[in-house]
PDB file of N, CA and C in Angstrom:
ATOM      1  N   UNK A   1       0.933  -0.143 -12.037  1.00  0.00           N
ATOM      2  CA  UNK A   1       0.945  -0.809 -10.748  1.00  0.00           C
ATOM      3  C   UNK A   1       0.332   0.121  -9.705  1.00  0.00           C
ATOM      4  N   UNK A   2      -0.556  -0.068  -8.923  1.00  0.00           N
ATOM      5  CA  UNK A   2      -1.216   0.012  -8.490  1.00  0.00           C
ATOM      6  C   UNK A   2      -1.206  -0.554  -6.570  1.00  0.00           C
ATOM      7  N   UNK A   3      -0.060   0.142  -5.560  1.00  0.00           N
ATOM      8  CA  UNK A   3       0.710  -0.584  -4.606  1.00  0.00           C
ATOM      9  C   UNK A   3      -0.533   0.615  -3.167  1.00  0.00           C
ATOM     10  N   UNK A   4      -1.270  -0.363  -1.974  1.00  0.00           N
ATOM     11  CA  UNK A   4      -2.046   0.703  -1.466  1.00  0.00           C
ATOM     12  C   UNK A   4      -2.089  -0.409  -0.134  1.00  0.00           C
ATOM     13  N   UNK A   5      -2.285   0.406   0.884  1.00  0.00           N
ATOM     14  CA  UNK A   5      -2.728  -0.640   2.276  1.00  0.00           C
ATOM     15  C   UNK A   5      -4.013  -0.724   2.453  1.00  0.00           C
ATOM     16  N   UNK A   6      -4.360  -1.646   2.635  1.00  0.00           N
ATOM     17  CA  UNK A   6      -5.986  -2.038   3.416  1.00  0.00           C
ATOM     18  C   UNK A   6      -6.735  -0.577   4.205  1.00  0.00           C
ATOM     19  N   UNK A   7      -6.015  -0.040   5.107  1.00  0.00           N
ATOM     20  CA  UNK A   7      -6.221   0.745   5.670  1.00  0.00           C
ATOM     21  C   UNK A   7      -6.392   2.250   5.289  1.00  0.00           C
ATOM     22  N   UNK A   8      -6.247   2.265   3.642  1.00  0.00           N
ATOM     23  CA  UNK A   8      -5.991   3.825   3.059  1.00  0.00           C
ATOM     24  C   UNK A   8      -7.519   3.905   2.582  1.00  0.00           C
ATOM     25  N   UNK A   9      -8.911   4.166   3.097  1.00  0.00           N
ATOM     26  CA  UNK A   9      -9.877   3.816   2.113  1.00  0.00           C
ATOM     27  C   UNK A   9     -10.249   4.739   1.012  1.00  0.00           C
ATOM     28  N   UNK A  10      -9.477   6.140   1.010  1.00  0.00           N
ATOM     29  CA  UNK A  10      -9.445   6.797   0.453  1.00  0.00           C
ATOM     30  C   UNK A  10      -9.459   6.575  -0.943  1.00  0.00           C
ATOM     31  N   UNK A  11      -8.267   5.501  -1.130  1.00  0.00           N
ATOM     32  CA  UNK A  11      -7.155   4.797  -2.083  1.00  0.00           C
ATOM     33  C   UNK A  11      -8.212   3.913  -2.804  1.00  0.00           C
ATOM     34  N   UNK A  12      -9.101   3.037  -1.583  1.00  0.00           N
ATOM     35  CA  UNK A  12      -9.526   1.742  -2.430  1.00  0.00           C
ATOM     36  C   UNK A  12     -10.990   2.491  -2.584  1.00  0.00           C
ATOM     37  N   UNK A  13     -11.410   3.386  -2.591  1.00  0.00           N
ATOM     38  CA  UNK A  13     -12.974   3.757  -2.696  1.00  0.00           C
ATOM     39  C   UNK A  13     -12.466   4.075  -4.379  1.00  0.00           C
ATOM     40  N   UNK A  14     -11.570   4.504  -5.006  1.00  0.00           N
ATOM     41  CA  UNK A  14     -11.468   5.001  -6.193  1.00  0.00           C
ATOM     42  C   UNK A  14     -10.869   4.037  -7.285  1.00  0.00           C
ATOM     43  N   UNK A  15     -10.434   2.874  -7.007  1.00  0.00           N
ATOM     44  CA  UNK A  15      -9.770   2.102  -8.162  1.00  0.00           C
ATOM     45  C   UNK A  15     -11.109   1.156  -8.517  1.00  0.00           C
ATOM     46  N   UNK A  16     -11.200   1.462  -9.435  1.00  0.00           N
ATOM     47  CA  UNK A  16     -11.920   0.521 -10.202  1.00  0.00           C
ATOM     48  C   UNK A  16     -11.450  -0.752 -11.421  1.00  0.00           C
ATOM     49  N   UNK A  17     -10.544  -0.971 -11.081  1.00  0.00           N
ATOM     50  CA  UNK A  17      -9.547  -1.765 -12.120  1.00  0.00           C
ATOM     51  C   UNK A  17      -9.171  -3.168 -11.216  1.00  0.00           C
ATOM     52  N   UNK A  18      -8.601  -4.149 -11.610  1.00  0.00           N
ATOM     53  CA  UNK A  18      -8.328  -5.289 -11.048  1.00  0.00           C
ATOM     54  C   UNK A  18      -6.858  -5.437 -11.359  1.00  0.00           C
ATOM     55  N   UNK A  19      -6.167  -5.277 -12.883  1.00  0.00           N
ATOM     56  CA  UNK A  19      -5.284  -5.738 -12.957  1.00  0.00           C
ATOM     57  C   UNK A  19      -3.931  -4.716 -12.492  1.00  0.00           C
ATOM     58  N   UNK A  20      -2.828  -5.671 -12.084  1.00  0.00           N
ATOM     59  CA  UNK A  20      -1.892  -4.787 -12.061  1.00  0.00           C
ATOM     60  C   UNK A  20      -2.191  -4.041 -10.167  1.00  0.00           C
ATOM     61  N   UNK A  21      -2.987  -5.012  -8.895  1.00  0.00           N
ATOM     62  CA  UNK A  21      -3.372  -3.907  -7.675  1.00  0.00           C
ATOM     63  C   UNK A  21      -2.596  -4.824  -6.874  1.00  0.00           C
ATOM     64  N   UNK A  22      -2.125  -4.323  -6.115  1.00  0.00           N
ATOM     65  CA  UNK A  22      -1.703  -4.982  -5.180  1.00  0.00           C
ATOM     66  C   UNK A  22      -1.899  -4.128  -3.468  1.00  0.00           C
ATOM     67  N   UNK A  23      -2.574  -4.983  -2.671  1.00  0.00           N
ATOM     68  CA  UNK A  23      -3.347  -4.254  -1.834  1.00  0.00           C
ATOM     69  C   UNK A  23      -2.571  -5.022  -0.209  1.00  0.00           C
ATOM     70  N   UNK A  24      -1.845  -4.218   0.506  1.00  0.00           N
ATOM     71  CA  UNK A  24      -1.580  -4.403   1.408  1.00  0.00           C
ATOM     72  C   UNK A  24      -1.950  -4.711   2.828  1.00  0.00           C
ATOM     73  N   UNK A  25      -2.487  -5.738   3.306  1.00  0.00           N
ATOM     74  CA  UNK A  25      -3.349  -5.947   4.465  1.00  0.00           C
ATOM     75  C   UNK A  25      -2.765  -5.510   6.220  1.00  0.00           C
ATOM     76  N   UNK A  26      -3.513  -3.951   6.461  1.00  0.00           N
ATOM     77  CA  UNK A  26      -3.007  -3.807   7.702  1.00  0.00           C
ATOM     78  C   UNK A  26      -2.050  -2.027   7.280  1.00  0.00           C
ATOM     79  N   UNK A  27      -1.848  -2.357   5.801  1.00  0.00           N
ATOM     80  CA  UNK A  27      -1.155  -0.601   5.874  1.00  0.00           C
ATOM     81  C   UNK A  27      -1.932   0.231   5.779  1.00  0.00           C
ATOM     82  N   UNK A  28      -1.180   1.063   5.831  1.00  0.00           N
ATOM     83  CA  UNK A  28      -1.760   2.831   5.921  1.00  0.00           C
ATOM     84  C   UNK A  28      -1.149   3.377   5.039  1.00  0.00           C
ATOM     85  N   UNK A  29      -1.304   4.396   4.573  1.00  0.00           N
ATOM     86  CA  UNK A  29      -0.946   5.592   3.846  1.00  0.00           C
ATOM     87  C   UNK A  29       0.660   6.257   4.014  1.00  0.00           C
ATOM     88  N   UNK A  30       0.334   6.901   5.147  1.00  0.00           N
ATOM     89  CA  UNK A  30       1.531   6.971   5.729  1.00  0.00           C
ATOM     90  C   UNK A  30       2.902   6.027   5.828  1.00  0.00           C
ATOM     91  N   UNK A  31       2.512   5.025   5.958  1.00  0.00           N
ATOM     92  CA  UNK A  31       3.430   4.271   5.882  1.00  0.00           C
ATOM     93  C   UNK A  31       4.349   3.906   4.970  1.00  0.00           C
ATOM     94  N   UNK A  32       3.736   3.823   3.444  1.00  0.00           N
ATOM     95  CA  UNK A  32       4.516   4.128   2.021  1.00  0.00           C
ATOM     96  C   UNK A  32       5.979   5.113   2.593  1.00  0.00           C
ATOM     97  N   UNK A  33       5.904   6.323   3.396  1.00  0.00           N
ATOM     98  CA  UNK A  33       6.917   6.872   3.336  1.00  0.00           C
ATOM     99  C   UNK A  33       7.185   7.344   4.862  1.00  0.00           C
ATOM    100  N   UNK A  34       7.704   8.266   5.160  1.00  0.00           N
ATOM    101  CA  UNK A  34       8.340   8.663   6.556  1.00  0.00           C
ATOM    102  C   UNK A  34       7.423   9.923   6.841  1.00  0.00           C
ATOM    103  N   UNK A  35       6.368  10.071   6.239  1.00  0.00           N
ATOM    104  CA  UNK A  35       5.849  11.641   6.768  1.00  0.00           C
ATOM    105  C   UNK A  35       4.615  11.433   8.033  1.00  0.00           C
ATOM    106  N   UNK A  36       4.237  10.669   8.698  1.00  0.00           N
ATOM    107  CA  UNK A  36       3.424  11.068   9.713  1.00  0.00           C
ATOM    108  C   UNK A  36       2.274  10.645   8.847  1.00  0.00           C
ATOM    109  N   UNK A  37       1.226  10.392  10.475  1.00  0.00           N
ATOM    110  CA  UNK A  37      -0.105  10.153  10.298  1.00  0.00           C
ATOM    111  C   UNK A  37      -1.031  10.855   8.978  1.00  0.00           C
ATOM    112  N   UNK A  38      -1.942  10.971   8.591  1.00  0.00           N
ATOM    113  CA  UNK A  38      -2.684  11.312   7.158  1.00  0.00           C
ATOM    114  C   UNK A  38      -3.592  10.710   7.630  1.00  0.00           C
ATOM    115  N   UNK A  39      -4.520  12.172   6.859  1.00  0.00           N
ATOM    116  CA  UNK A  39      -6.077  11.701   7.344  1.00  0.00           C
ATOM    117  C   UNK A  39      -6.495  10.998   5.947  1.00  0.00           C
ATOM    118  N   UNK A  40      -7.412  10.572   6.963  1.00  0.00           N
ATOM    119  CA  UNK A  40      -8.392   9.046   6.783  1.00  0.00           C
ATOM    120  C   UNK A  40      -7.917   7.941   6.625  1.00  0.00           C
ATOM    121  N   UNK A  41      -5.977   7.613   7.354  1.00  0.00           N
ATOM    122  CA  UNK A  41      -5.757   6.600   7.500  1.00  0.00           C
ATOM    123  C   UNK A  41      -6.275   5.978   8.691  1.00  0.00           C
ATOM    124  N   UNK A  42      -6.467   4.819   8.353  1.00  0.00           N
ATOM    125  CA  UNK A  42      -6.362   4.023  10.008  1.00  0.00           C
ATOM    126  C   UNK A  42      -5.211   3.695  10.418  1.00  0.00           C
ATOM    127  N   UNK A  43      -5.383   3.340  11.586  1.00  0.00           N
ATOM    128  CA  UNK A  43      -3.799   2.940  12.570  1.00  0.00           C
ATOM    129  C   UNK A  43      -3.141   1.577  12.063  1.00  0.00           C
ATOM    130  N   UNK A  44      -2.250   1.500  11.476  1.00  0.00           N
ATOM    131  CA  UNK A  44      -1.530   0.003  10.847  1.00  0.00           C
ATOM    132  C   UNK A  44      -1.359  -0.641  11.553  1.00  0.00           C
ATOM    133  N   UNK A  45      -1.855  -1.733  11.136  1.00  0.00           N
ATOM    134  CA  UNK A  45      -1.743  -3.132  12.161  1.00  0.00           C
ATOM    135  C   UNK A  45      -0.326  -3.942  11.339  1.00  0.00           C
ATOM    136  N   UNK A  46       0.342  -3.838  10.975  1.00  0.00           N
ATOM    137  CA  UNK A  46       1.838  -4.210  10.175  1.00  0.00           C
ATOM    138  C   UNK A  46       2.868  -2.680  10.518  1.00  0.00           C
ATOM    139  N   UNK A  47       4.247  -3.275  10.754  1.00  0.00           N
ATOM    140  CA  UNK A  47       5.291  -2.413  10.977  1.00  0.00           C
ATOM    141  C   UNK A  47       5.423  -1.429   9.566  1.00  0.00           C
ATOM    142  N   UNK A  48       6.198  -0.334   9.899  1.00  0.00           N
ATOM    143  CA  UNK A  48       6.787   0.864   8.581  1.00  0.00           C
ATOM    144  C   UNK A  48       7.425  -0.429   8.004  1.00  0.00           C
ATOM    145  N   UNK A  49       8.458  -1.171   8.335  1.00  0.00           N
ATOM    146  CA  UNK A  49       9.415  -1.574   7.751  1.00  0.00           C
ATOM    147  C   UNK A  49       8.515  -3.217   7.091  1.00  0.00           C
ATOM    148  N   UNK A  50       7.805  -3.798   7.562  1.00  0.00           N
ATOM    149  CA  UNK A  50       7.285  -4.954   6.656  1.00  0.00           C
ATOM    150  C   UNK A  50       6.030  -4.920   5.624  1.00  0.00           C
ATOM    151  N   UNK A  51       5.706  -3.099   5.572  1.00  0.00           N
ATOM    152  CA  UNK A  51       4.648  -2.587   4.387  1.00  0.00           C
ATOM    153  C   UNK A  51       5.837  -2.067   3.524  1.00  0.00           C
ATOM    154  N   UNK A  52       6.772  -1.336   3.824  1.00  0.00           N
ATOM    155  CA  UNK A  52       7.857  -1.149   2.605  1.00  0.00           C
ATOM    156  C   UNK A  52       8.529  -2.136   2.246  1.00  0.00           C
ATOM    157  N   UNK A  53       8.553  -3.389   3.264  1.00  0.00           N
ATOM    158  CA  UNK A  53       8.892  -4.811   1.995  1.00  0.00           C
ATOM    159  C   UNK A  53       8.391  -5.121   1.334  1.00  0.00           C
ATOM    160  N   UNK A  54       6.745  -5.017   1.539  1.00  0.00           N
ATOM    161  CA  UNK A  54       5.932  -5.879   1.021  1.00  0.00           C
ATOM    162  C   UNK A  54       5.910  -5.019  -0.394  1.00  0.00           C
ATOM    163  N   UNK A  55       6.089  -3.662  -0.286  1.00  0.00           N
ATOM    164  CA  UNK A  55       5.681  -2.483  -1.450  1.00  0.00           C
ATOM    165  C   UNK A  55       7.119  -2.619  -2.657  1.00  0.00           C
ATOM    166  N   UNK A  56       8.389  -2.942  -1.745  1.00  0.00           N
ATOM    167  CA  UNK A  56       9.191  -2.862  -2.913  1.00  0.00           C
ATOM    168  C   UNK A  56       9.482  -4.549  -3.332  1.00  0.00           C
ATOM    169  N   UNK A  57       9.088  -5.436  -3.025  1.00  0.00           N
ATOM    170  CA  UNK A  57       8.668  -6.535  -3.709  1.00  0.00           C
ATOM    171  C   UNK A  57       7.925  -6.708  -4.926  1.00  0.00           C
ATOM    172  N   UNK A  58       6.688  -5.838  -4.358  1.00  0.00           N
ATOM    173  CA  UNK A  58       5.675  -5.499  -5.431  1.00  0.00           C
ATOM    174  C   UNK A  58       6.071  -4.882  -6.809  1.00  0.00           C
ATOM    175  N   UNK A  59       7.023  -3.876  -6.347  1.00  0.00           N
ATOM    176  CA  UNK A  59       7.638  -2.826  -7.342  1.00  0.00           C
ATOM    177  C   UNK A  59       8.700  -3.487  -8.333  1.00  0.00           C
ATOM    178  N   UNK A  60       9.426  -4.318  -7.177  1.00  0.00           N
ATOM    179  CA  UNK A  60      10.204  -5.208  -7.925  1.00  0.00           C
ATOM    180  C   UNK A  60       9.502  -6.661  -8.969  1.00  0.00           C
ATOM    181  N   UNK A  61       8.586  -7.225  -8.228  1.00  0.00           N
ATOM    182  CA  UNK A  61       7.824  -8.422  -9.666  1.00  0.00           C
ATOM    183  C   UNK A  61       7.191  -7.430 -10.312  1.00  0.00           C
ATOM    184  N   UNK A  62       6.787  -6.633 -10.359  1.00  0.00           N
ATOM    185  CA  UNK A  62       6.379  -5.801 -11.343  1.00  0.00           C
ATOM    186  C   UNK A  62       7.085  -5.125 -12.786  1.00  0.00           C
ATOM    187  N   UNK A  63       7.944  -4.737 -12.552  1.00  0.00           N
ATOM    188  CA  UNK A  63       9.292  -4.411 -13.413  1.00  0.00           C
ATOM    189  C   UNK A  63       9.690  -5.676 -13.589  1.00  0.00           C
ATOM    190  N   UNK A  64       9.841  -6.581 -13.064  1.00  0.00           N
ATOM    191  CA  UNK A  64      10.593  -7.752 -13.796  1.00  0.00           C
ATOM    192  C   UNK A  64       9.572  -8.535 -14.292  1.00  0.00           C
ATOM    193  N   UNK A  65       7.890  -7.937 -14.465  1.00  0.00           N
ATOM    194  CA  UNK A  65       7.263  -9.112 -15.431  1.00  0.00           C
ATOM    195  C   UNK A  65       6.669  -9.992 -14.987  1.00  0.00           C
ATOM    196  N   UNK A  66       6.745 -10.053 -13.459  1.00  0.00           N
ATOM    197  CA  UNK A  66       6.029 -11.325 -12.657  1.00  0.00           C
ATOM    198  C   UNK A  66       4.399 -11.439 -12.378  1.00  0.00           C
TER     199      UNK A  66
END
C-alpha cells in the first residue's frame, strides 16, 4: 500500500506502479504525522486531521481486503 498526498511530488515523481496507490488530494507530507513543514511539500489545502482520516481508512480497506 502505497498512502501519499497530491502535494508530496517528491512521492509521486517515483512510483511507477498503479496497484495498491492511494493518492490524497490536497496533502502534504508532513501531514502523515506531527513533525512540521518538509521540503518540497506544498502548503495543504485539506486539514492534519481529514488527511489522517483519509490515510487510516486507506490502511484500514487495505488490511481488510477491500
Amino acid at each position: 500500500l502505497t498512502v501519499y498526498g497530491s502535494l508530496n511530488q517528491s512521492v509521486e515523481d517515483k512510483i511507477d506502479y498503479t496497484e495498491n496507490v492511494v493518492k490524497i488530494e490536497g496533502g502534504n507530507h508532513a501531514q502523515f504525522g506531527d513533525y512540521g513543514a518538509q521540503d518540497g511539500d506544498g502548503v495543504a489545502t485539506i486539514s492534519v486531521e481529514g488527511q489522517q482520516e483519509l490515510t487510516a481508512n486507506a490502511v484500514a480497506a487495505f488490511t481488510q481486503g477491500e
